[in-house]
C-alpha atoms as a PDB file:
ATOM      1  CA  UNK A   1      86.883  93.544 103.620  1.00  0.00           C
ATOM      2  CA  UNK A   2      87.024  93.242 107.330  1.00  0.00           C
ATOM      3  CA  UNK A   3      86.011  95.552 109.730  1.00  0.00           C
ATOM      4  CA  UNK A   4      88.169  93.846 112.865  1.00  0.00           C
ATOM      5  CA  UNK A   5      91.612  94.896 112.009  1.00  0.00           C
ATOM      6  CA  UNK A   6      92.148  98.997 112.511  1.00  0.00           C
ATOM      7  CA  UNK A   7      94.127 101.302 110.221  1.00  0.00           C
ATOM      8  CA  UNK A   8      95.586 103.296 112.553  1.00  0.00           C
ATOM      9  CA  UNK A   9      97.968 103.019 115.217  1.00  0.00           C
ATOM     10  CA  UNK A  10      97.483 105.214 119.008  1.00  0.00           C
ATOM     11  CA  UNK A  11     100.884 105.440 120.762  1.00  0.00           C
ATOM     12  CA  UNK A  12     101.971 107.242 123.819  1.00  0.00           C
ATOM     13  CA  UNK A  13      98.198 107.454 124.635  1.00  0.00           C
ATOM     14  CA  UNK A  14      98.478 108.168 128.635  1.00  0.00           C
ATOM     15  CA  UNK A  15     100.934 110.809 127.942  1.00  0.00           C
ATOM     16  CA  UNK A  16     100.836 113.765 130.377  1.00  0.00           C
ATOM     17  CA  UNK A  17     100.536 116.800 128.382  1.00  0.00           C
ATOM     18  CA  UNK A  18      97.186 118.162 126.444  1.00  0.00           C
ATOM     19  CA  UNK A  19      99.074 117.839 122.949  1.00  0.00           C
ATOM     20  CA  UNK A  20      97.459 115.716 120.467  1.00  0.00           C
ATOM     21  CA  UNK A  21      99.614 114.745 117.431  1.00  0.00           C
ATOM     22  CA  UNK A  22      98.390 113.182 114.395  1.00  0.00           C
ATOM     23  CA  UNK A  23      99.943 111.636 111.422  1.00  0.00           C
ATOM     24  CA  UNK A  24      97.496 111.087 108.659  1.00  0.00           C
ATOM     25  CA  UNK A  25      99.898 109.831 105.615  1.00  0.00           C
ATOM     26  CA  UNK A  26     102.154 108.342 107.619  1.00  0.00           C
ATOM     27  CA  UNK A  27     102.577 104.958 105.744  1.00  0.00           C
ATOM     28  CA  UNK A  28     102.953 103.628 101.979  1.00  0.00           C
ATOM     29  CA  UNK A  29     101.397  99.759 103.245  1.00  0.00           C
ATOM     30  CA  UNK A  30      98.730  98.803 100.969  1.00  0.00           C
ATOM     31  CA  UNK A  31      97.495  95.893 103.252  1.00  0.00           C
ATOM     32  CA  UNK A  32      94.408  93.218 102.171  1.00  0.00           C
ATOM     33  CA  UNK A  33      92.147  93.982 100.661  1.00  0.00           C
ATOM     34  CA  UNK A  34      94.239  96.584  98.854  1.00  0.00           C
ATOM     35  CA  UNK A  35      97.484  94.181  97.952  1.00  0.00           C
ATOM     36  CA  UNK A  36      97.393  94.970  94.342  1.00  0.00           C
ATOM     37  CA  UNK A  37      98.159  98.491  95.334  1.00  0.00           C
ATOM     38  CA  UNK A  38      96.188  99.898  93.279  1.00  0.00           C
ATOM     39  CA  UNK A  39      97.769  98.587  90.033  1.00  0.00           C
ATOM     40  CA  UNK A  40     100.990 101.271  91.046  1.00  0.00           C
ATOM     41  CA  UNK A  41     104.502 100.522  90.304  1.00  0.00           C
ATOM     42  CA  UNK A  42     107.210 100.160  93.077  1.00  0.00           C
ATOM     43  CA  UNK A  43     108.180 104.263  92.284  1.00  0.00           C
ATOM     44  CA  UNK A  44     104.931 105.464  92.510  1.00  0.00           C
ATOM     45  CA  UNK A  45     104.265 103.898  95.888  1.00  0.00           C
ATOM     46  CA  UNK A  46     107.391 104.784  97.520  1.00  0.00           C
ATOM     47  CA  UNK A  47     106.517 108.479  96.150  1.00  0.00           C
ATOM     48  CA  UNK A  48     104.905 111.719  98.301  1.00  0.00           C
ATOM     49  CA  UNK A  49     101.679 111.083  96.145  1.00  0.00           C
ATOM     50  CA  UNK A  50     101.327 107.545  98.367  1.00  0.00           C
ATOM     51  CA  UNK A  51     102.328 109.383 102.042  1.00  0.00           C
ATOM     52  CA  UNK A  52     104.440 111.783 103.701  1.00  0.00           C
ATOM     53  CA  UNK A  53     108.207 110.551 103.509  1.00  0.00           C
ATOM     54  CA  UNK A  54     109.914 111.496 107.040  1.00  0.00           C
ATOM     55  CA  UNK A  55     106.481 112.787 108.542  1.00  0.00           C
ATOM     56  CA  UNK A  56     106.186 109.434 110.925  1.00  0.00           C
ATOM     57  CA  UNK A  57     109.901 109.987 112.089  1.00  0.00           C
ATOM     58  CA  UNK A  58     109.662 113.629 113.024  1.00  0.00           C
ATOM     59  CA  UNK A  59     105.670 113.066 114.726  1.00  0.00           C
ATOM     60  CA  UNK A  60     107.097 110.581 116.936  1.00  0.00           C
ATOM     61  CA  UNK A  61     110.174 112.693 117.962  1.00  0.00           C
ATOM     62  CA  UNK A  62     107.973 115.398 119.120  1.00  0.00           C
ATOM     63  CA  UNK A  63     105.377 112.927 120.828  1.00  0.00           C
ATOM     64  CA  UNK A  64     108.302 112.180 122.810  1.00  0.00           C
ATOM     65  CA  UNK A  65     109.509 115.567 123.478  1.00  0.00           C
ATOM     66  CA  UNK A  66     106.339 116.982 124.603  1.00  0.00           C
ATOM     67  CA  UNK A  67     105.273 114.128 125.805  1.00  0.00           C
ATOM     68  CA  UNK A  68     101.969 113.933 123.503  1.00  0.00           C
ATOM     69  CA  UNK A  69      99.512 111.235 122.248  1.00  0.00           C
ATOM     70  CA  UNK A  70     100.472 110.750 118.557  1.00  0.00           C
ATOM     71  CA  UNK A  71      97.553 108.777 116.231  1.00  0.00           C
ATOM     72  CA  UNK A  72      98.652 107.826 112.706  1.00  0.00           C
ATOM     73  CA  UNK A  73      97.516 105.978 109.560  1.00  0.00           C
ATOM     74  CA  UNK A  74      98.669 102.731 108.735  1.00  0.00           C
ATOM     75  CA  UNK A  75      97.582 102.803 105.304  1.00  0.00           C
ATOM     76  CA  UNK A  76      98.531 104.609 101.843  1.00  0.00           C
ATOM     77  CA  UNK A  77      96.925 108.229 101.490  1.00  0.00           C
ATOM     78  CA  UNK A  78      96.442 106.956  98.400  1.00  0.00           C
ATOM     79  CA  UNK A  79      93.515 103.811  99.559  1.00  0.00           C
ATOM     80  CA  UNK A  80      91.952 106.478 101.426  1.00  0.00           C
ATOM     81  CA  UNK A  81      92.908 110.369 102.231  1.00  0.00           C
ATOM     82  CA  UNK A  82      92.245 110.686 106.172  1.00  0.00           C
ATOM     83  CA  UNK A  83      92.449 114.369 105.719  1.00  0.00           C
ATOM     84  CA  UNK A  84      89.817 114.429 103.031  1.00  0.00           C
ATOM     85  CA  UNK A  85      85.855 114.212 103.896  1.00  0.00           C
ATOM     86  CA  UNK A  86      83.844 110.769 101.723  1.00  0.00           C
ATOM     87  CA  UNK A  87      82.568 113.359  99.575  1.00  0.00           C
ATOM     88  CA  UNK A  88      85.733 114.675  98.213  1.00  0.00           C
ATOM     89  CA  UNK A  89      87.318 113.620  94.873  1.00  0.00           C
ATOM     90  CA  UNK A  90      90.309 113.317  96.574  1.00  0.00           C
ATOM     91  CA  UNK A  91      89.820 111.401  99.905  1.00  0.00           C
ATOM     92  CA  UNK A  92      90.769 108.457  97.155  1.00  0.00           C
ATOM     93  CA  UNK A  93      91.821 110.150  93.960  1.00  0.00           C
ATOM     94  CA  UNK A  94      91.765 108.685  90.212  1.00  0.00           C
ATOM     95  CA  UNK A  95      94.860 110.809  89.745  1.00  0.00           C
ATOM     96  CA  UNK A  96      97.515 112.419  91.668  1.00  0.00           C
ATOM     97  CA  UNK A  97      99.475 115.080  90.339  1.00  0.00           C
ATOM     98  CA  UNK A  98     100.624 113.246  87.293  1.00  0.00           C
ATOM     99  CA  UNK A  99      99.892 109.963  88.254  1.00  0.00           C
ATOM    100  CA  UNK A 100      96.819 107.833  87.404  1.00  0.00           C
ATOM    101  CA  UNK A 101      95.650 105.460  90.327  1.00  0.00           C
ATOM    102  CA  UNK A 102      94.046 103.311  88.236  1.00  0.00           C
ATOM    103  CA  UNK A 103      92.445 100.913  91.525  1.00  0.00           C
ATOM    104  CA  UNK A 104      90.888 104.615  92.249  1.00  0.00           C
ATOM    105  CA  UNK A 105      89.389 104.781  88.608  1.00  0.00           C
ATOM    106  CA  UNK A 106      85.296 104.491  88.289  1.00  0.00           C
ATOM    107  CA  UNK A 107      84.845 103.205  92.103  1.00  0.00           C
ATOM    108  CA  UNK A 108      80.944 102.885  92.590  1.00  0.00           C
ATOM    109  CA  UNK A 109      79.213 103.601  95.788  1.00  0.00           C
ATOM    110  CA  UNK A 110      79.905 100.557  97.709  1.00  0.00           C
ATOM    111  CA  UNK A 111      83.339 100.485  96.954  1.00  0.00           C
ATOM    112  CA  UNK A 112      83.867 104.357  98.415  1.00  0.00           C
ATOM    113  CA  UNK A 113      81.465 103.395 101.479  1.00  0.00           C
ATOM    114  CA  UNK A 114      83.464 100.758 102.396  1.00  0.00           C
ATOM    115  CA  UNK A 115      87.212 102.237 102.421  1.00  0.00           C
ATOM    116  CA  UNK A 116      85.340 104.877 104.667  1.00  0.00           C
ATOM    117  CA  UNK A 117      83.878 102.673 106.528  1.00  0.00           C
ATOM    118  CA  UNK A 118      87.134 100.929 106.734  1.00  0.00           C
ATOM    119  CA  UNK A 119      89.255 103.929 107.613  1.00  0.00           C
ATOM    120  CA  UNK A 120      87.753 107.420 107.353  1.00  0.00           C
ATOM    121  CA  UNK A 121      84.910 106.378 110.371  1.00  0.00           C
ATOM    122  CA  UNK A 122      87.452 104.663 112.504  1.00  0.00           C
ATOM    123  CA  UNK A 123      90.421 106.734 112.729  1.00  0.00           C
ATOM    124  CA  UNK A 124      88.349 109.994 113.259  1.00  0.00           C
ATOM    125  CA  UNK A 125      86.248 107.887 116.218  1.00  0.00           C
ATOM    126  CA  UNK A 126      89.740 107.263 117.316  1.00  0.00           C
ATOM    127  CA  UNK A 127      90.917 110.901 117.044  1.00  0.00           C
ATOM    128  CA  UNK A 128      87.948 112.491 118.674  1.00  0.00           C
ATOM    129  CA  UNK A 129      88.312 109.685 121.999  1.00  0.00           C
ATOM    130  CA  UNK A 130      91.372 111.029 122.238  1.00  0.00           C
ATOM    131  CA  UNK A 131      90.276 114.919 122.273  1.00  0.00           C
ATOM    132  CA  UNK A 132      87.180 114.196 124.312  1.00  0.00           C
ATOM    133  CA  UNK A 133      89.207 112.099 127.047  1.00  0.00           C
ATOM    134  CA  UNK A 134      91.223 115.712 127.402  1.00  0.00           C
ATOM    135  CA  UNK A 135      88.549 117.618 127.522  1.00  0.00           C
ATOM    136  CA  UNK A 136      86.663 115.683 130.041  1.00  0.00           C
ATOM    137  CA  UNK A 137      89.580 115.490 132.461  1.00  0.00           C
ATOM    138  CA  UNK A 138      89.652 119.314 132.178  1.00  0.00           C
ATOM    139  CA  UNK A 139      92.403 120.477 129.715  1.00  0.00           C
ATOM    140  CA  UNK A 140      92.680 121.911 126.986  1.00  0.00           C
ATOM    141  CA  UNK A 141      93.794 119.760 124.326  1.00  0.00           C
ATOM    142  CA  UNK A 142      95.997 120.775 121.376  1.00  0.00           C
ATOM    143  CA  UNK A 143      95.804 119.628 117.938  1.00  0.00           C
ATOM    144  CA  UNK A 144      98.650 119.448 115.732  1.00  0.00           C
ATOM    145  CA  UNK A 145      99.235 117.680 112.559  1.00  0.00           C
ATOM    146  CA  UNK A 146     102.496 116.817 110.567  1.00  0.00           C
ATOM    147  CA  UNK A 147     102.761 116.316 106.987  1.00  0.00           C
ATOM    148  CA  UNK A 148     105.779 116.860 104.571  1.00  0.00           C
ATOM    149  CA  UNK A 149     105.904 118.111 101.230  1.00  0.00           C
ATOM    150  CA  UNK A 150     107.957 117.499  98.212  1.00  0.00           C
ATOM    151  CA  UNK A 151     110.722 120.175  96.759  1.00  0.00           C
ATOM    152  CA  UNK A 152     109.098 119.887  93.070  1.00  0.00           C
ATOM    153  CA  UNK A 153     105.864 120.416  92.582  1.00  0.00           C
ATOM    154  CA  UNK A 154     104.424 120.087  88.738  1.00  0.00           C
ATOM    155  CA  UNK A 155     108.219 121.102  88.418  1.00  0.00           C
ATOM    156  CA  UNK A 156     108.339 123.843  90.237  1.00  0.00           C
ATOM    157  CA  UNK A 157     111.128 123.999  92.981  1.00  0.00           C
ATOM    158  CA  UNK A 158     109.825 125.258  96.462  1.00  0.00           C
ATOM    159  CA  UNK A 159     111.736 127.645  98.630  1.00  0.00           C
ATOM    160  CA  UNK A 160     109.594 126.732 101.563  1.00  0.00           C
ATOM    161  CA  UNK A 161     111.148 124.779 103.976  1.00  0.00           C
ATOM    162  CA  UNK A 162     108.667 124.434 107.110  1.00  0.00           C
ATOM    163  CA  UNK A 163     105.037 125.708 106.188  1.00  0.00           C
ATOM    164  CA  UNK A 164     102.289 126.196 109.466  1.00  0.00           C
ATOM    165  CA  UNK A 165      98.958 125.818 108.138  1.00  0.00           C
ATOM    166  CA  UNK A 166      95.502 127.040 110.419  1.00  0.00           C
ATOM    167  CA  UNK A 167      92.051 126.758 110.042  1.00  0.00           C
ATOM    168  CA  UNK A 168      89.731 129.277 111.604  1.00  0.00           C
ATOM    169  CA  UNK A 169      91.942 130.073 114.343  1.00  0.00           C
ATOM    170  CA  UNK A 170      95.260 131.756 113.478  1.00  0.00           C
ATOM    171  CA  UNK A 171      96.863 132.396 116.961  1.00  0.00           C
ATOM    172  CA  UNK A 172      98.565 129.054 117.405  1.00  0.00           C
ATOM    173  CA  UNK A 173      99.942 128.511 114.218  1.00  0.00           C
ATOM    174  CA  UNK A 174     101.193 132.103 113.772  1.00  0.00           C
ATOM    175  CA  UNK A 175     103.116 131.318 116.916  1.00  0.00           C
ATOM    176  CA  UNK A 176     104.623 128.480 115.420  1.00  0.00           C
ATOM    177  CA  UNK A 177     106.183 130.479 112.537  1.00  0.00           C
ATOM    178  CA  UNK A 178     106.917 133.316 114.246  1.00  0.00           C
ATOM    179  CA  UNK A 179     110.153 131.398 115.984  1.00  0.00           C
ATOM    180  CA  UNK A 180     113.046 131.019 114.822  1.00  0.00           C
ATOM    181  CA  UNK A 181     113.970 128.122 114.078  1.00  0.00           C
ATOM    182  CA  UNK A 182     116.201 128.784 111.708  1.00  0.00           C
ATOM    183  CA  UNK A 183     114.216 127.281 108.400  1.00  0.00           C
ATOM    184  CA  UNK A 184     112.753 129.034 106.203  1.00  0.00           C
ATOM    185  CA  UNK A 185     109.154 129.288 107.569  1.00  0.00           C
ATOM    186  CA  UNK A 186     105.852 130.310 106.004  1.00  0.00           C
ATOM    187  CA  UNK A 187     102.696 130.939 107.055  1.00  0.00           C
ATOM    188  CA  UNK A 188      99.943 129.018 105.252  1.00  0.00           C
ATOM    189  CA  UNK A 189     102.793 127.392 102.303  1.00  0.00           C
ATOM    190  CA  UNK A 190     102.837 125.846 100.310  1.00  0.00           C
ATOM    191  CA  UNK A 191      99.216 124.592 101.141  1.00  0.00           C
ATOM    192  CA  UNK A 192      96.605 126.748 102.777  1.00  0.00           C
ATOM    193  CA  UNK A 193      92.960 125.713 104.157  1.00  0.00           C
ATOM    194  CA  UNK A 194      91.918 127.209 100.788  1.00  0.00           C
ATOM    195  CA  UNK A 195      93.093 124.354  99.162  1.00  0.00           C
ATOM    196  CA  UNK A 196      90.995 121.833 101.106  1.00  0.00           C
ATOM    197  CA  UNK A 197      93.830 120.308 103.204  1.00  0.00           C
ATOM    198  CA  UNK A 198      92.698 121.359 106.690  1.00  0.00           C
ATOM    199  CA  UNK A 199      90.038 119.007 106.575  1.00  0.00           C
ATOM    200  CA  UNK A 200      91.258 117.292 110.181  1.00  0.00           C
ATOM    201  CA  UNK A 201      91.604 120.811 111.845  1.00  0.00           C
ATOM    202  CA  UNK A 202      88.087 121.948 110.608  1.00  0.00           C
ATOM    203  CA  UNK A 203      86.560 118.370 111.822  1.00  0.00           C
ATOM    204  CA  UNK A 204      88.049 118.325 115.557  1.00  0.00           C
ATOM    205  CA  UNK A 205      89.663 121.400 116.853  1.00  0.00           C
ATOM    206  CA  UNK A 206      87.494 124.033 114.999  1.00  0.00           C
ATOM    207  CA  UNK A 207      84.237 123.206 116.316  1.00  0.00           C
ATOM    208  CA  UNK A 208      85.501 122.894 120.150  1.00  0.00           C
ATOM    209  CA  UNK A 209      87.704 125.799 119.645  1.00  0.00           C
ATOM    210  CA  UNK A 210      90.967 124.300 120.379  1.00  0.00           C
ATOM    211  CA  UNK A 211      94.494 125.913 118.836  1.00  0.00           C
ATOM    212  CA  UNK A 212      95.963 123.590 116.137  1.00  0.00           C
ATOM    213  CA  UNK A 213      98.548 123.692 113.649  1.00  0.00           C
ATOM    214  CA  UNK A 214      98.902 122.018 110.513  1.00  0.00           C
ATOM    215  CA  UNK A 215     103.041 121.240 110.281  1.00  0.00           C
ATOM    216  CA  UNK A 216     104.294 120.741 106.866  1.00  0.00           C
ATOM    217  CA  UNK A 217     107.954 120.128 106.474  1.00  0.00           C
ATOM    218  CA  UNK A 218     109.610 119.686 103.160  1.00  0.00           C
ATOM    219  CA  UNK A 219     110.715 116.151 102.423  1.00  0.00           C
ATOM    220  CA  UNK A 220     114.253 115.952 101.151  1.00  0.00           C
ATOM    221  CA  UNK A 221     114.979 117.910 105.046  1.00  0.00           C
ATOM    222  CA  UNK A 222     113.614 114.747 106.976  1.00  0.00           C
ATOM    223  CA  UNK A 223     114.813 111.966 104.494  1.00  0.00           C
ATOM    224  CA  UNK A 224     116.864 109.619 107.007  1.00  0.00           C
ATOM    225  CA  UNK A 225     115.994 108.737 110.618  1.00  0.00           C
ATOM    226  CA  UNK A 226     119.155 110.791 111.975  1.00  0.00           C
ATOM    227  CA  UNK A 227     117.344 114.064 110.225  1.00  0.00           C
ATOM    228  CA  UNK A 228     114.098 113.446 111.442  1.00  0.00           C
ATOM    229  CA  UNK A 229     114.890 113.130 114.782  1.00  0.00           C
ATOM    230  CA  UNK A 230     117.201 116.483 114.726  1.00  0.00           C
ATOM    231  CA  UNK A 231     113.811 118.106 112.837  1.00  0.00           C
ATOM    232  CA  UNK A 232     111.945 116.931 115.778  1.00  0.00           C
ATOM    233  CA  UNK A 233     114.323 118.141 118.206  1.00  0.00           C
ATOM    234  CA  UNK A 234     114.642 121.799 116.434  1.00  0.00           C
ATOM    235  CA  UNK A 235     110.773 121.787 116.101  1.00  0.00           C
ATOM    236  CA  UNK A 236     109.368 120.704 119.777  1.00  0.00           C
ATOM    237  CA  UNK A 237     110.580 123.760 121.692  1.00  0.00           C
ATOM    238  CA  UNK A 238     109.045 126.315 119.326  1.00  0.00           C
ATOM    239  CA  UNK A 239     105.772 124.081 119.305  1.00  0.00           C
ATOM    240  CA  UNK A 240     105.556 124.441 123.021  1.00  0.00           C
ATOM    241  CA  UNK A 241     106.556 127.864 123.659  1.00  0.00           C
ATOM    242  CA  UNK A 242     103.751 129.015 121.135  1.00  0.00           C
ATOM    243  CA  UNK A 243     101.279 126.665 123.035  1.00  0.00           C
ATOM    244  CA  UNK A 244     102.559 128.444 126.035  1.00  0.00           C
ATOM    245  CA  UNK A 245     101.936 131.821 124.463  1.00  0.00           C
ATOM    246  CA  UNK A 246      98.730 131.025 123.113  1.00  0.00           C
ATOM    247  CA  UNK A 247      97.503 129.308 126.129  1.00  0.00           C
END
C-alpha cells in the first residue's frame, strides 16, 4: 500500500466564506490496493451500501453557492467509513445491511491499521487544516456534511425526504429544518447521533464549538446531475440564512 497518493480531494479551498463542506461517501472507486473490490459484484458497488448516490453533485452545488471549501472521499465507504472512528465495526464493515463484504471479513490488525493509516489519518489531518486555517484567520468556521439515504431501508419505505442531523449543538441544524424548503424535512431522520453517524461532527466541530449540520437527502431526489444541482440550489439559501441566524 502506498502512503503518497491521498484519498481525498480539497476543492474551492481559498473560498471566501467560513463554510466548510464535507463529503465523506462521495465515491464508489475501489482504487489499488483495493481493485478486487472487495470480492463485490457490479450491483453491490454501484449501491448506497458502497457511497452516497447524488451526495457529490449536490456538495459541490452548494460549495459554489456559498462559496465554501468542500473536502470529499475518493474512495468506497465501503474500504474505509470516514465517518466511523478505527475502533468501530463499521468504519470497514463485514456486512452491510444485507450484504456480506467479504474483503472486510476476518481483517487482522495490520490490515485495519493500514486502511486508517491510508485514509481515516489523512483525510481528518486534511479536514482539521482546513478548520484551523479559519479559525486562525479569525472566523468562525461552519461545518456541514452531506450524505443521502436510500427510500428502502430493510424494506421499509421512508417518508423522509431531507433529514438535518446535530451533534451536541442543536441550534444550527434546527435552523436548517425549520425552513421551508418545501421537502419533507426532519429533524434527526432517518439517522440520529444515537446511531453512531455523527462521528465527523463530534471529531471537529464539537470540541471547538462550531455549528454543524449533518445533511441527509434521500437518494432517488438527487439521482441525475440536473436534480442535484436544483437540490443544491433549493438547499443553499436555507443553509445560509440559518448560519445567519445562528451566527
Amino acid at each position: 500500500m502506498t502512503d503518497s497518493v491521498p484519498f481525498y480531494r480539497i476543492e474551492n479551498e481559498a473560498a471566501a466564506s467560513a463554510v466548510v463542506l464535507v463529503c465523506e461517501h462521495a465515491s464508489n472507486a475501489f482504487p489499488p490496493p483495493w481493485e478486487d473490490e472487495l470480492g463485490l459484484a457490479p450491483d453491490q458497488r454501484a449501491a448506497h451500501i458502497a457511497w452516497d448516490p447524488g451526495a457529490l453533485g449536490v456538495a459541490r452545488g452548494l460549495a459554489r453557492a456559498l462559496d465554501a471549501a468542500l473536502i470529499h472521499a475518493t474512495a468506497s465507504r465501503l474500504i474505509y467509513d470516514l465517518n466511523r472512528p478505527p475502533h468501530a465495526p463499521g468504519a470497514m464493515p463485514a456486512q452491510s445491511e444485507v450484504h456480506r463484504i467479504p474483503g472486510n471479513a476476518d481483517l487482522s490488525a495490520g490490515e485495519r491499521l493500514a486502511r486508517t493509516r491510508a485514509h481515516y489519518i489523512p483525510f481528518h489531518a486534511a479536514l482539521a487544516g482546513l478548520l484551523s486555517e479559519r479559525l486562525a484567520r479569525g472566523t468562525r468556521p461552519a461545518l456541514i456534511t452531506v450524505h443521502s439515504f436510500t427510500p428502502v431501508y430493510f424494506g421499509q419505505p421512508r417518508a423522509v425526504e431531507f433529514g438535518v442531523i446535530h451533534d451536541a449543538d442543536d441550534r444550527l441544524a434546527r435552523a436548517i429544518a425549520a425552513r421551508d424548503t418545501g421537502l419533507n424535512t426532519r429533524l434527526n431522520e432517518p439517522y440520529s447521533a444515537s446511531d453512531g453517524v455523527a462521528h465527523m461532527l463530534a471529531r471537529h466541530a464539537t470540541p471547538f464549538g462550531l455549528p454543524h449540520a449533518m445533511l441527509e437527502i434521500r437518494n432517488d431526489l438527487i439521482a441525475t446531475p440536473e436534480a442535484q444541482a436544483d437540490m443544491a440550489a433549493r438547499l443553499a439559501p436555507a443553509i445560509q440564512a440559518a448560519i445567519n441566524e445562528v451566527g
